[in-house]
Protein backbone atom coordinates (compact mmCIF):
# COMPACT_ATOMS: atom_id res chain seq x y z
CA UNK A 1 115.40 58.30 46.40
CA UNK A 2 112.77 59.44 43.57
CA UNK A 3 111.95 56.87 40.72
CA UNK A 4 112.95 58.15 37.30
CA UNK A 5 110.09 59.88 35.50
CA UNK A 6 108.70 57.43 32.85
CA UNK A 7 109.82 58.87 29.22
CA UNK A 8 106.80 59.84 27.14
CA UNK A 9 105.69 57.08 24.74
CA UNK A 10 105.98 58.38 21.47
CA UNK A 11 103.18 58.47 18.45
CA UNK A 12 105.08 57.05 15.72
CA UNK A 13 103.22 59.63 13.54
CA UNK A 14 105.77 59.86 10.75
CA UNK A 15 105.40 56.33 10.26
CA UNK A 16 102.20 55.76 9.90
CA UNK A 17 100.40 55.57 6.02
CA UNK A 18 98.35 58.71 5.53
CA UNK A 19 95.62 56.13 3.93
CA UNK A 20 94.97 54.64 7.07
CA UNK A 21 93.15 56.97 9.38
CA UNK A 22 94.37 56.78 13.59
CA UNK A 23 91.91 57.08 15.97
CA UNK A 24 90.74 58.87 18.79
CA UNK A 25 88.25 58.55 21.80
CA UNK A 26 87.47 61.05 24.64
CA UNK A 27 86.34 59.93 28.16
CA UNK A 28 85.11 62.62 30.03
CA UNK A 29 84.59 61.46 34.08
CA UNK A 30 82.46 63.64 36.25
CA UNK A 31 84.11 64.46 40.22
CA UNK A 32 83.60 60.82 41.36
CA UNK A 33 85.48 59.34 38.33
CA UNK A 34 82.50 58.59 36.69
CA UNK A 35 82.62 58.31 32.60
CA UNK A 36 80.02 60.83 31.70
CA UNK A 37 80.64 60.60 27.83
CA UNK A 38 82.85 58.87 25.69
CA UNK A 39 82.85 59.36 21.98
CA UNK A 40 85.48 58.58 18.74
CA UNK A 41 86.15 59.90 15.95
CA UNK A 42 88.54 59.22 13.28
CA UNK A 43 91.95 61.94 13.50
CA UNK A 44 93.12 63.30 9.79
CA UNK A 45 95.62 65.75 10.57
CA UNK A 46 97.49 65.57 14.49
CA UNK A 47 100.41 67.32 15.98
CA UNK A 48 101.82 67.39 19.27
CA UNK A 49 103.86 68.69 21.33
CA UNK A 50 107.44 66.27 22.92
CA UNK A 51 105.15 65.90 26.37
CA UNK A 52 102.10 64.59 23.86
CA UNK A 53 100.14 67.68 24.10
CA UNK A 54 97.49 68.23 21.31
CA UNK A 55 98.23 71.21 19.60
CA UNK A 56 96.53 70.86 16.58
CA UNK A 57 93.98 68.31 15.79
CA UNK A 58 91.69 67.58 12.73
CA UNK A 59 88.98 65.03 13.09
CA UNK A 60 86.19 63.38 11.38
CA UNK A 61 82.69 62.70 13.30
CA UNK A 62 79.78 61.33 11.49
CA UNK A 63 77.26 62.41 13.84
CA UNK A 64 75.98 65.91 15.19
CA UNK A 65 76.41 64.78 18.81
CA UNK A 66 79.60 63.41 18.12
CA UNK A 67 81.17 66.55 16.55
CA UNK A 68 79.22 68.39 19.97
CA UNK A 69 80.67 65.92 22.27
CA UNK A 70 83.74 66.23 21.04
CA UNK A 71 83.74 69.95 20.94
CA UNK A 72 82.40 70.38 24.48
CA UNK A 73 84.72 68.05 26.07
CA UNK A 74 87.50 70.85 25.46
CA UNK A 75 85.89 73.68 25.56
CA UNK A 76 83.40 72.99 28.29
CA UNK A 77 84.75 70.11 30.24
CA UNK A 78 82.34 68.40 32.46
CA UNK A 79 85.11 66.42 34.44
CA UNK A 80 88.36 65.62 33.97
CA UNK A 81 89.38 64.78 29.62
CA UNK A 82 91.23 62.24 28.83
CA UNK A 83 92.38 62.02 24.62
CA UNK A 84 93.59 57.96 23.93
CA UNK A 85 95.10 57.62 20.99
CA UNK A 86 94.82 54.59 18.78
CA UNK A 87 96.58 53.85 15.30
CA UNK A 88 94.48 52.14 12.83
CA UNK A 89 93.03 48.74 13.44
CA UNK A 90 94.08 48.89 17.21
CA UNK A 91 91.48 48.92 19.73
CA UNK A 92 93.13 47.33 22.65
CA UNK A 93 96.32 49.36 23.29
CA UNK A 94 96.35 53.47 23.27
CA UNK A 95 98.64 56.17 24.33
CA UNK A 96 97.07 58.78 26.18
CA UNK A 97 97.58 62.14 25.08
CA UNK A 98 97.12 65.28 26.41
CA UNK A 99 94.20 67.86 25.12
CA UNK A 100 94.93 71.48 23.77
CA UNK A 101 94.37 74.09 25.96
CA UNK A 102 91.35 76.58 25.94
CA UNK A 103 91.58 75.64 22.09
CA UNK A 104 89.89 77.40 19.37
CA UNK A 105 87.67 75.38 17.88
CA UNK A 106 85.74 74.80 14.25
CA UNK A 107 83.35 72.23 12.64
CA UNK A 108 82.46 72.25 9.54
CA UNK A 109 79.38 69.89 8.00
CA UNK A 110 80.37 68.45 4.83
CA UNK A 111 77.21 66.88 2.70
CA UNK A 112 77.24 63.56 1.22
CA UNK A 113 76.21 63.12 -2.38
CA UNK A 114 73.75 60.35 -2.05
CA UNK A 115 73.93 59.81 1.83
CA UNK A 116 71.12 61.83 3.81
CA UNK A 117 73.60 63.12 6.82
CA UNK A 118 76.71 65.17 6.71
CA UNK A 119 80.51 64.72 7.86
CA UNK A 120 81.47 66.78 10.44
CA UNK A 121 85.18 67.82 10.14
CA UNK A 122 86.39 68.90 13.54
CA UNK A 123 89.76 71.72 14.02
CA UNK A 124 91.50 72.38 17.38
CA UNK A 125 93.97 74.82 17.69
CA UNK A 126 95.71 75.66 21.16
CA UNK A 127 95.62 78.99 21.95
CA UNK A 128 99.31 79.20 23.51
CA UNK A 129 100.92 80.17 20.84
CA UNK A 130 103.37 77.61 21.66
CA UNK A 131 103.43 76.02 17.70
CA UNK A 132 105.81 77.60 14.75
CA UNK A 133 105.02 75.79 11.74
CA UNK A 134 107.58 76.78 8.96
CA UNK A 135 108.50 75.44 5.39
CA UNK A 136 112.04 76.15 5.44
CA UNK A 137 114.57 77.71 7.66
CA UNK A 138 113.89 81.46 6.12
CA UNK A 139 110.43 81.06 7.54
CA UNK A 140 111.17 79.70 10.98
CA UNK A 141 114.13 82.46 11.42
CA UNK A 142 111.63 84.96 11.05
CA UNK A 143 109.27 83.49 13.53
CA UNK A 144 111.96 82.98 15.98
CA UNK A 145 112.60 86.93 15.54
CA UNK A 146 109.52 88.03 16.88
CA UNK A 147 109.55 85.89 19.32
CA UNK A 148 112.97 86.07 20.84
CA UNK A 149 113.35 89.62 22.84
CA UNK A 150 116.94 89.95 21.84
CA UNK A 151 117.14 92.27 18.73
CA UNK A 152 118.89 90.43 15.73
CA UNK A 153 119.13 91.21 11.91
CA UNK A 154 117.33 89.00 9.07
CA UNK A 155 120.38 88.52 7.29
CA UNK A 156 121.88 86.42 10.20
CA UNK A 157 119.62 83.93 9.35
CA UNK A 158 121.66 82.20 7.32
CA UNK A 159 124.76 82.00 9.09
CA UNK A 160 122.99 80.99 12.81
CA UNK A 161 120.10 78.23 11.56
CA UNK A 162 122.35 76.03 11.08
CA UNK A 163 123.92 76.43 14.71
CA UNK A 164 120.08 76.62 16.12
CA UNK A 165 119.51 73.62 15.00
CA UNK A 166 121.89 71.85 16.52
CA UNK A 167 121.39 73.61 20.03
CA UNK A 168 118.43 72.31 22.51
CA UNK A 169 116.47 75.34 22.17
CA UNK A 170 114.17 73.97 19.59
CA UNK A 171 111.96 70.84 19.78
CA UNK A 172 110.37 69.45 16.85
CA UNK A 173 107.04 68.30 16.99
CA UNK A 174 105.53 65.10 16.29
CA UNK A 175 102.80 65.66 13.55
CA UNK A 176 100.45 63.74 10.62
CA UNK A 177 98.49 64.97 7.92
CA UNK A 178 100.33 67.98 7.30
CA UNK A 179 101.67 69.04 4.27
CA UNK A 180 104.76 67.90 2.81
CA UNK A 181 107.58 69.95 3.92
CA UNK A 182 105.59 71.58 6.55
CA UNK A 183 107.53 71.28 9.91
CA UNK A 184 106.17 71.78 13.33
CA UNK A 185 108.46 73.19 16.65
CA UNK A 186 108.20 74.73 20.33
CA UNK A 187 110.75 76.09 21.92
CA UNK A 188 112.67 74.71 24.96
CA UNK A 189 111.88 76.28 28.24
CA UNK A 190 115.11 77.61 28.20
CA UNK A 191 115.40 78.79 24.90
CA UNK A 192 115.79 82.43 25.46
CA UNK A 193 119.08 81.80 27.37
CA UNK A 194 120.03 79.70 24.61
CA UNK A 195 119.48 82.53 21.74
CA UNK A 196 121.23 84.59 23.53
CA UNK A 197 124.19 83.17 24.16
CA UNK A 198 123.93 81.98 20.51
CA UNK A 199 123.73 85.88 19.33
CA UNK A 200 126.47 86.86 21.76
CA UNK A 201 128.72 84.56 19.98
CA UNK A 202 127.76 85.53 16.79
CA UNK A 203 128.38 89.10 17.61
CA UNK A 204 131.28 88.16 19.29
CA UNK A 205 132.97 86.54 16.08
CA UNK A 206 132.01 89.81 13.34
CA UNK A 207 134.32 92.69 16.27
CA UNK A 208 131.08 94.08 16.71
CA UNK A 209 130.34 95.91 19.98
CA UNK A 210 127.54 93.78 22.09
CA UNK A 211 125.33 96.88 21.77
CA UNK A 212 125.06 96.57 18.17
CA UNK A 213 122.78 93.78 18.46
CA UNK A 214 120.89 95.71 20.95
């Protein structure tokens, strides 16, 4: 008989105090499990995914070859990445998380007034498409439009987020340093099914033909 899977530690990141920076460190081992590099930097905005997958990441480097290694670990890996994730002040225990894939990627190099070297400020963004970041429900109704195949009408929005909600078919995200309000999902793997059935009913309940929503 297979062991139960091991649930998925999560981040705590709505708990933790926006003042007090979490941290993260990269090891990067070569084919013989070798650490190759290993570099830190200090995380200012994070979301992932429910399996801990990095979708978006802001980070703060205070070095050129940090900002580089942490760049090319992504988007030129070496070996195999691993992303440990520490909250402030902890340096003994981490939850690993998983790094965004084929990201796009951005530094910027922030100068100093009255300190000779520059802050790197480090983006990620996975390229999946996977994210929908809305404000409110109007916002995340459209989004869910163009990305559902089944034909629908903006003004059901209104009547069906409610009942979305409460389905499985979205899954919020886990997420710091965003702005307030901002709110962060992915859809279930099953999630078309789900909308479907959800329009059907809908449909079902005005006496309109199916092929109206068509």
């Amino acid at each position: 008989m297979n062991a139960a899977p091991e649930p998925i530690p999560k981040l705590g990141l709505a708990e933790l105090n926006p003042t007090e920076l979490p941290h993260l460190e990269v090891v990067v081992r070569n084919t013989k499990s070798e650490i190759i590099a290993n570099v830190g930097a200090q995380i200012v905005a994070l979301i992932v995914n429910p399996q801990n997958r990095v979708l978006y990441l802001e980070a703060v480097s205070t070095s050129d070859a940090g900002a580089h290694a942490l760049m090319g670990s992504v988007s030129d890996p070496r070996g195999a990445v691993e992303f440990r994730f520490y909250r402030a002040g902890e340096s003994g225990d981490y939850v690993e998380i998983q790094p965004p894939e084929s990201p796009r990627l951005a530094n910027v190099r922030l100068s100093v007034p009255g300190w000779s070297r520059h802050v790197h400020h480090v983006a990620m963004l996975d390229r999946s498409g996977d994210l929908m970041l809305a404000p409110d429900d109007a916002t995340l109704w459209r989004k869910l439009r163009e990305k559902m195949t089944c034909p629908t009408l903006q003004q059901w929005g209104g009547a069906l987020m409610k009942i979305i909600h409460g389905s499985d078919m979205l899954l919020e995200c886990e997420s710091f340093g965003a702005p307030d309000g901002l709110r962060a999902f992915v859809l279930a793997a099953n999630a078309q099914d789900i909308f479907d059935a959800i329009i059907a009913a809908h449909v079902g309940s005005m006496g309109l033909p199916k092929r109206v929503a068509a």
